[in-house]
N, C-alpha and C. Protein backbone atom coordinates (compact mmCIF):
# COMPACT_ATOMS: atom_id res chain seq x y z
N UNK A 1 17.79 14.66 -47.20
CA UNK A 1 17.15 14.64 -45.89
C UNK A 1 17.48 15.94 -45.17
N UNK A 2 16.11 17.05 -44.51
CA UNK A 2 16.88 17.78 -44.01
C UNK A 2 17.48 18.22 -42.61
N UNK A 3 17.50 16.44 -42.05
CA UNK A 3 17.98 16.29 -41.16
C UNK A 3 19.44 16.61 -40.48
N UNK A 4 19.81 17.35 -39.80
CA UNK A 4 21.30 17.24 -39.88
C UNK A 4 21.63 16.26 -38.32
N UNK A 5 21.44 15.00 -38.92
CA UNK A 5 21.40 13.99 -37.75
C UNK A 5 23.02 14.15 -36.84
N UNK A 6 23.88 14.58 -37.43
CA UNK A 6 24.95 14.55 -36.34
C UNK A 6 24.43 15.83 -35.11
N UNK A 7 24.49 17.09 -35.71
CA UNK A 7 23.79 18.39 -35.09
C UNK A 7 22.74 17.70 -33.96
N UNK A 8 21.84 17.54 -34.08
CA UNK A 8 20.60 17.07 -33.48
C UNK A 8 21.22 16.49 -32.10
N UNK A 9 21.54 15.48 -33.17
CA UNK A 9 22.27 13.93 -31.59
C UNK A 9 22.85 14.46 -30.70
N UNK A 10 23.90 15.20 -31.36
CA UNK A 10 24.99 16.05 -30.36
C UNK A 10 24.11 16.88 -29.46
N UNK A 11 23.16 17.57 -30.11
CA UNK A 11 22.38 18.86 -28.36
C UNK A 11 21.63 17.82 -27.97
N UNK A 12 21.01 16.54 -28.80
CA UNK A 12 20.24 15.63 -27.85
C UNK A 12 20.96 15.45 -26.38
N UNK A 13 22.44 14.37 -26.49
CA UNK A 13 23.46 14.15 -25.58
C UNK A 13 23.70 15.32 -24.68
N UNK A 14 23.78 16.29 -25.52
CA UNK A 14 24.15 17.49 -24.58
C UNK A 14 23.47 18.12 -23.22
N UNK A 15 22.24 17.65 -23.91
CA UNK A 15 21.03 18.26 -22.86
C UNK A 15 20.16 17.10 -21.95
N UNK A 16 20.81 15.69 -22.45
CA UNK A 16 20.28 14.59 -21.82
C UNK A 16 18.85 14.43 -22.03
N UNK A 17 18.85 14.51 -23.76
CA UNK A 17 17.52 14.09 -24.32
C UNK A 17 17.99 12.85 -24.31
N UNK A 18 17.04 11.95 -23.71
CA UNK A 18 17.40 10.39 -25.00
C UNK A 18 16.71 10.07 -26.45
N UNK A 19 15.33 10.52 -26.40
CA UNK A 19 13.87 10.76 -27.63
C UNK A 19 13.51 12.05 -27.75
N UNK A 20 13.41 12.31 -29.28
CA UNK A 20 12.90 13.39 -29.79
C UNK A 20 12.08 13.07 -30.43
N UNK A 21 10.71 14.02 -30.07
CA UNK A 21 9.43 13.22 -30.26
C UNK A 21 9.03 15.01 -31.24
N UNK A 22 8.78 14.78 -32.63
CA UNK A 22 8.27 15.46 -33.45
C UNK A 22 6.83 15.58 -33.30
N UNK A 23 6.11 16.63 -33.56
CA UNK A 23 4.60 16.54 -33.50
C UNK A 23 4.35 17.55 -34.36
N UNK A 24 5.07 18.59 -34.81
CA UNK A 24 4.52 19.16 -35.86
C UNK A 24 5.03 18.95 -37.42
N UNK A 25 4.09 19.38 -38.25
CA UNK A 25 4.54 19.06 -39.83
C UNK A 25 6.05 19.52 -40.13
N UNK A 26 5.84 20.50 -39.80
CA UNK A 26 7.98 21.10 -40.11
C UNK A 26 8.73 20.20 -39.38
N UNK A 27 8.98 19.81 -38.13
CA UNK A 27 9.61 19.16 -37.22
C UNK A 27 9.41 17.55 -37.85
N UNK A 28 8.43 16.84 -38.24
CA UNK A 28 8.25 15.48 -38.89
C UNK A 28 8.96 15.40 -39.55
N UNK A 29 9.13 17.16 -40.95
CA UNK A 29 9.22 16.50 -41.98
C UNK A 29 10.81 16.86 -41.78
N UNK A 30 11.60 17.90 -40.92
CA UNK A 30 12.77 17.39 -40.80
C UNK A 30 13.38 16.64 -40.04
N UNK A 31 12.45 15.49 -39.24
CA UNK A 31 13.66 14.10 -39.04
C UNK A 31 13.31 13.21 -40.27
N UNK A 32 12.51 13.02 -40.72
CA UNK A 32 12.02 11.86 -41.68
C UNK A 32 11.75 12.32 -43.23
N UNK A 33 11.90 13.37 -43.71
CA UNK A 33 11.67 14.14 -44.82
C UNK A 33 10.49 13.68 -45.27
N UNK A 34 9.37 13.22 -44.31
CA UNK A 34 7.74 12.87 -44.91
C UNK A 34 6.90 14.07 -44.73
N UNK A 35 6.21 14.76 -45.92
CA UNK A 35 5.17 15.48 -46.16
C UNK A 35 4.34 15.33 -46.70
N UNK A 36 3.04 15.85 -46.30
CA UNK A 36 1.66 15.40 -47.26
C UNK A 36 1.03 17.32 -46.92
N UNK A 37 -0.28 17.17 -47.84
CA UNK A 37 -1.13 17.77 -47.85
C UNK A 37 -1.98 18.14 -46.48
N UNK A 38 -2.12 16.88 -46.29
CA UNK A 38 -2.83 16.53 -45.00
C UNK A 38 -2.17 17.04 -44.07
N UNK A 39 -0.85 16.94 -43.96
CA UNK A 39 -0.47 17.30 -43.00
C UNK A 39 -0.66 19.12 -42.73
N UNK A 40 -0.01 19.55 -43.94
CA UNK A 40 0.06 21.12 -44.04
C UNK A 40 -1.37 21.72 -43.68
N UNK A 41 -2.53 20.87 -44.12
CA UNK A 41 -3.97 21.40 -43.65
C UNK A 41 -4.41 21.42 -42.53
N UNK A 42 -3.52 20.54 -41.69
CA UNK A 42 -4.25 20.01 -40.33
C UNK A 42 -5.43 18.99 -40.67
N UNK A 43 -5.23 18.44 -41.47
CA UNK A 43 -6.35 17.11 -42.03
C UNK A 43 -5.78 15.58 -41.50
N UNK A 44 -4.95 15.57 -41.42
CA UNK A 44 -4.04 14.57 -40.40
C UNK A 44 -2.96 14.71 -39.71
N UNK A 45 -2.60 13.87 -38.82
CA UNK A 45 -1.34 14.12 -37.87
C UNK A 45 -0.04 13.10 -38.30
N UNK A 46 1.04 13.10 -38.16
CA UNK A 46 2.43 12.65 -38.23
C UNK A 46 3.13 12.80 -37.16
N UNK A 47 3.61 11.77 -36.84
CA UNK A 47 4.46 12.10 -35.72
C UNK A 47 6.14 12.06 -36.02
N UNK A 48 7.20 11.88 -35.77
CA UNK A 48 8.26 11.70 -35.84
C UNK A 48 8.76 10.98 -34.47
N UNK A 49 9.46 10.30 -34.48
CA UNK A 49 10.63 9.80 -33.36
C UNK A 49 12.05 9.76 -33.81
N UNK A 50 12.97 10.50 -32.76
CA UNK A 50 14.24 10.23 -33.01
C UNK A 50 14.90 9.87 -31.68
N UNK A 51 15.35 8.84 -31.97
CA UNK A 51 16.32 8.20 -30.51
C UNK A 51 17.44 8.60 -30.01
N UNK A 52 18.26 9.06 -29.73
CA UNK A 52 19.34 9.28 -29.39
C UNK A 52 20.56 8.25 -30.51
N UNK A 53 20.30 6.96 -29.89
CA UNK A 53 20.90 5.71 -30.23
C UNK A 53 19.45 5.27 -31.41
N UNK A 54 19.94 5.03 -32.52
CA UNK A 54 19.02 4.31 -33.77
C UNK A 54 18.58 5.11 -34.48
N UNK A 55 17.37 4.83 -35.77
CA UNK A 55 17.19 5.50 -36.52
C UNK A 55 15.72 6.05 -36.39
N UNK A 56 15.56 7.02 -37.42
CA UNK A 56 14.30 7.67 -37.09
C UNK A 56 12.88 6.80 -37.28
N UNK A 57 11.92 6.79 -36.60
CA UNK A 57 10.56 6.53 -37.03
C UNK A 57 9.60 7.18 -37.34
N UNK A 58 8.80 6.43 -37.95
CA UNK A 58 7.72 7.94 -38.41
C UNK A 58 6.06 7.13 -37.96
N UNK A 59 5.29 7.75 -38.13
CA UNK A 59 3.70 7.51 -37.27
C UNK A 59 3.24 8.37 -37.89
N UNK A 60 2.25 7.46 -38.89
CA UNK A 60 1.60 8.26 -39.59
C UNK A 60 -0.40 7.35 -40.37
N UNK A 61 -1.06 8.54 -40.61
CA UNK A 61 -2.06 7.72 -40.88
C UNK A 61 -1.68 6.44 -42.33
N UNK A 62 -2.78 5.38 -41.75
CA UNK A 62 -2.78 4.65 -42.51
C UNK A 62 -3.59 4.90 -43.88
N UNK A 63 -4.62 6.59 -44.47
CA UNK A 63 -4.73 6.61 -45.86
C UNK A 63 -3.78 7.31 -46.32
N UNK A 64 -2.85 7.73 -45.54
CA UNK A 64 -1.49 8.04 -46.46
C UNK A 64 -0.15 7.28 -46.99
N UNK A 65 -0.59 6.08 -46.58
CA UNK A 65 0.31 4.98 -47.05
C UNK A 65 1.10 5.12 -48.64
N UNK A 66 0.25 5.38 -49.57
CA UNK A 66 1.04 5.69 -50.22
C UNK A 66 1.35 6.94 -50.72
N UNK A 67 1.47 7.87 -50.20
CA UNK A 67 2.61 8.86 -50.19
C UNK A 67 3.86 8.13 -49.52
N UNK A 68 3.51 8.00 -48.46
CA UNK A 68 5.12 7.17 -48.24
C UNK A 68 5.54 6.66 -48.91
N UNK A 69 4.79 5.60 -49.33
CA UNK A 69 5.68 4.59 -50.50
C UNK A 69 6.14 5.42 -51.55
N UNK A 70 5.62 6.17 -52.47
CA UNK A 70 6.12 7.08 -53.37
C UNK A 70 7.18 8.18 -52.62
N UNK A 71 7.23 8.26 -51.52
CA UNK A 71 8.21 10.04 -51.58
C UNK A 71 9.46 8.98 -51.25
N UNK A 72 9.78 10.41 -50.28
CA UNK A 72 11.56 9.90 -50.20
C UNK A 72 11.84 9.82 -48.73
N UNK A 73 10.46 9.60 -47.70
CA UNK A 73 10.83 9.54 -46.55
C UNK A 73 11.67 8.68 -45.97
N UNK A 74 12.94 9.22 -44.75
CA UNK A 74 13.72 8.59 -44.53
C UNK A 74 13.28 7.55 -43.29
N UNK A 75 13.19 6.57 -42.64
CA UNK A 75 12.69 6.00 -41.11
C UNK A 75 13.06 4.56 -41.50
N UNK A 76 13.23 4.18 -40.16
CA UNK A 76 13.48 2.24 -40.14
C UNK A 76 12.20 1.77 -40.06
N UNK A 77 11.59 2.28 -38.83
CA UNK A 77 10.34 1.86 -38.41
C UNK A 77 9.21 2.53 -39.00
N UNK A 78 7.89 2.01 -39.69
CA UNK A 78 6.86 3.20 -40.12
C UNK A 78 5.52 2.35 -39.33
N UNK A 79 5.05 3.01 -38.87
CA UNK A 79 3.78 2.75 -37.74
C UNK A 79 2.52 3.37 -38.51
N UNK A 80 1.46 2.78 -38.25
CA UNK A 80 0.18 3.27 -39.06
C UNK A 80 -0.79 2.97 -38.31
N UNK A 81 -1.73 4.54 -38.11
CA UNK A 81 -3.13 4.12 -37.42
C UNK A 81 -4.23 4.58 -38.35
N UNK A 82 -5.18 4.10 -37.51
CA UNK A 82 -6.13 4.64 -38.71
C UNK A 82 -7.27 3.28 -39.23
N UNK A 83 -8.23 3.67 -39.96
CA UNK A 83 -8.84 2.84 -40.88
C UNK A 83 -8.79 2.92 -41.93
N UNK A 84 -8.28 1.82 -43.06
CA UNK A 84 -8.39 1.90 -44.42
C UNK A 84 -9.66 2.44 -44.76
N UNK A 85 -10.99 2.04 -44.26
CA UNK A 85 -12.29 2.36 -44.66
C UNK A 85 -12.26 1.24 -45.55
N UNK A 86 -13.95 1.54 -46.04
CA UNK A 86 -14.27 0.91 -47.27
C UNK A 86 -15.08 0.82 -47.85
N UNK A 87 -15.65 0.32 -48.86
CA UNK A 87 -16.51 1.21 -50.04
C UNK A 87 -17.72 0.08 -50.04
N UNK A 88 -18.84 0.43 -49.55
CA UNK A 88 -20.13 -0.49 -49.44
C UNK A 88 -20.84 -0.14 -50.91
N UNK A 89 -21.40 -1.65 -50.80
CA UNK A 89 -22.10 -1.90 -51.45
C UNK A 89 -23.51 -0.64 -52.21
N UNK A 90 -23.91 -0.50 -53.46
CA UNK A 90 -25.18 0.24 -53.31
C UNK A 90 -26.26 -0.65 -52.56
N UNK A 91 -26.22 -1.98 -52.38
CA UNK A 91 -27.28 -3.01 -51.93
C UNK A 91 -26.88 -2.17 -50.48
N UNK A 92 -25.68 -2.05 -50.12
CA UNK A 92 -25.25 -2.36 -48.19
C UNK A 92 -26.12 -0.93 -48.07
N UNK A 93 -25.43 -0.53 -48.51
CA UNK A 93 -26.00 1.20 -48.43
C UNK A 93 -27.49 1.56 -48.34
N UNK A 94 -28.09 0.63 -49.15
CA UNK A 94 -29.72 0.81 -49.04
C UNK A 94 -30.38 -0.04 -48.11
N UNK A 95 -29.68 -0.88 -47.79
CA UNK A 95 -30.29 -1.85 -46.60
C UNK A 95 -29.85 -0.68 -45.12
N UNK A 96 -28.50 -0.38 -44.80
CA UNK A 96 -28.26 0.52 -43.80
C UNK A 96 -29.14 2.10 -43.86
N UNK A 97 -29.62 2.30 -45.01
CA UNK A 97 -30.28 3.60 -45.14
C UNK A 97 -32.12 3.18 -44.76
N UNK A 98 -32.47 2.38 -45.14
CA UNK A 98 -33.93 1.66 -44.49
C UNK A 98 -33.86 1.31 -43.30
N UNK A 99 -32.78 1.07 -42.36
CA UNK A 99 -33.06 0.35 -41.16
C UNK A 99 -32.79 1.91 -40.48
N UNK A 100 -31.88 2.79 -41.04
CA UNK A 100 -31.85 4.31 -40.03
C UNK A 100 -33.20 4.67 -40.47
N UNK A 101 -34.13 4.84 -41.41
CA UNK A 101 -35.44 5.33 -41.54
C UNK A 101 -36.16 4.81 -40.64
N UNK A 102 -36.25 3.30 -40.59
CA UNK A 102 -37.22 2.94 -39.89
C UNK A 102 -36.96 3.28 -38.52
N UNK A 103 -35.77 3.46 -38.10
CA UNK A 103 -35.73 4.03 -36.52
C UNK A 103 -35.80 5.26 -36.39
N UNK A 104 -35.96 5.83 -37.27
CA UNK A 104 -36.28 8.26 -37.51
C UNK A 104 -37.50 7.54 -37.09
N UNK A 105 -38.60 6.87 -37.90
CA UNK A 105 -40.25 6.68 -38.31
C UNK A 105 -40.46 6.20 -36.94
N UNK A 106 -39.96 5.31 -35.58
CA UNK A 106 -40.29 5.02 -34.80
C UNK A 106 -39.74 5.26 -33.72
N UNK A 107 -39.35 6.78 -33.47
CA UNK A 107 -38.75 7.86 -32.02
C UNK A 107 -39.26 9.01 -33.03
N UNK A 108 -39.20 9.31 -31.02
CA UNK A 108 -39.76 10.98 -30.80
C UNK A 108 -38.55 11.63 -31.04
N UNK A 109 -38.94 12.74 -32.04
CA UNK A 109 -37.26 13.51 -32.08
C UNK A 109 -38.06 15.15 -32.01
């Protein structure tokens, strides 16, 4: 982890942080050692939390679920937003693709 959680806590206290709120990919990935692709691209966001008192959390999309599960991220709490999505039908798809035609075929554009 390349957290050095005593370091941290200590200037937290020092400076009368109580939360350290991560928002960029370097800063995420050193309270929680979680990295993705996504992140490094700017293709998704991660957040980090570190408390003063407790352990780290992490906030992160829900299609990266499993990278988490596979890496070695450290957190108690893991929070997920997002939509799984999901994979329609060729039937859904052609019924939703005829009903947007028929509304192109009947407005002025």
């Amino acid at each position: 982890m390349p957290l050095n959680e005593e370091r941290a806590r200590s200037l937290m206290a020092e400076r009368g942080v109580e939360t350290l709120i991560a928002t960029s990919p370097q800063n995420v990935y050193y309270i929680t050692d979680y990295w993705s692709d996504g992140l490094e691209l700017g293709a998704s966001e991660a957040y980090a939390i570190l408390p003063l008192d407790g352990a780290p959390l992490l906030i992160a999309p829900v299609d990266e679920v499993d990278l988490i599960a596979e890496g070695e991220a450290i957190f108690e709490s893991l929070y997920l937003y997002g939509s799984p999505g999901f994979e329609a039908s060729a039937d859904w798809t052609a019924e939703r693709t005829g009903e947007i035609l028929r509304l192109l075929e009947s407005s002025k554009i």
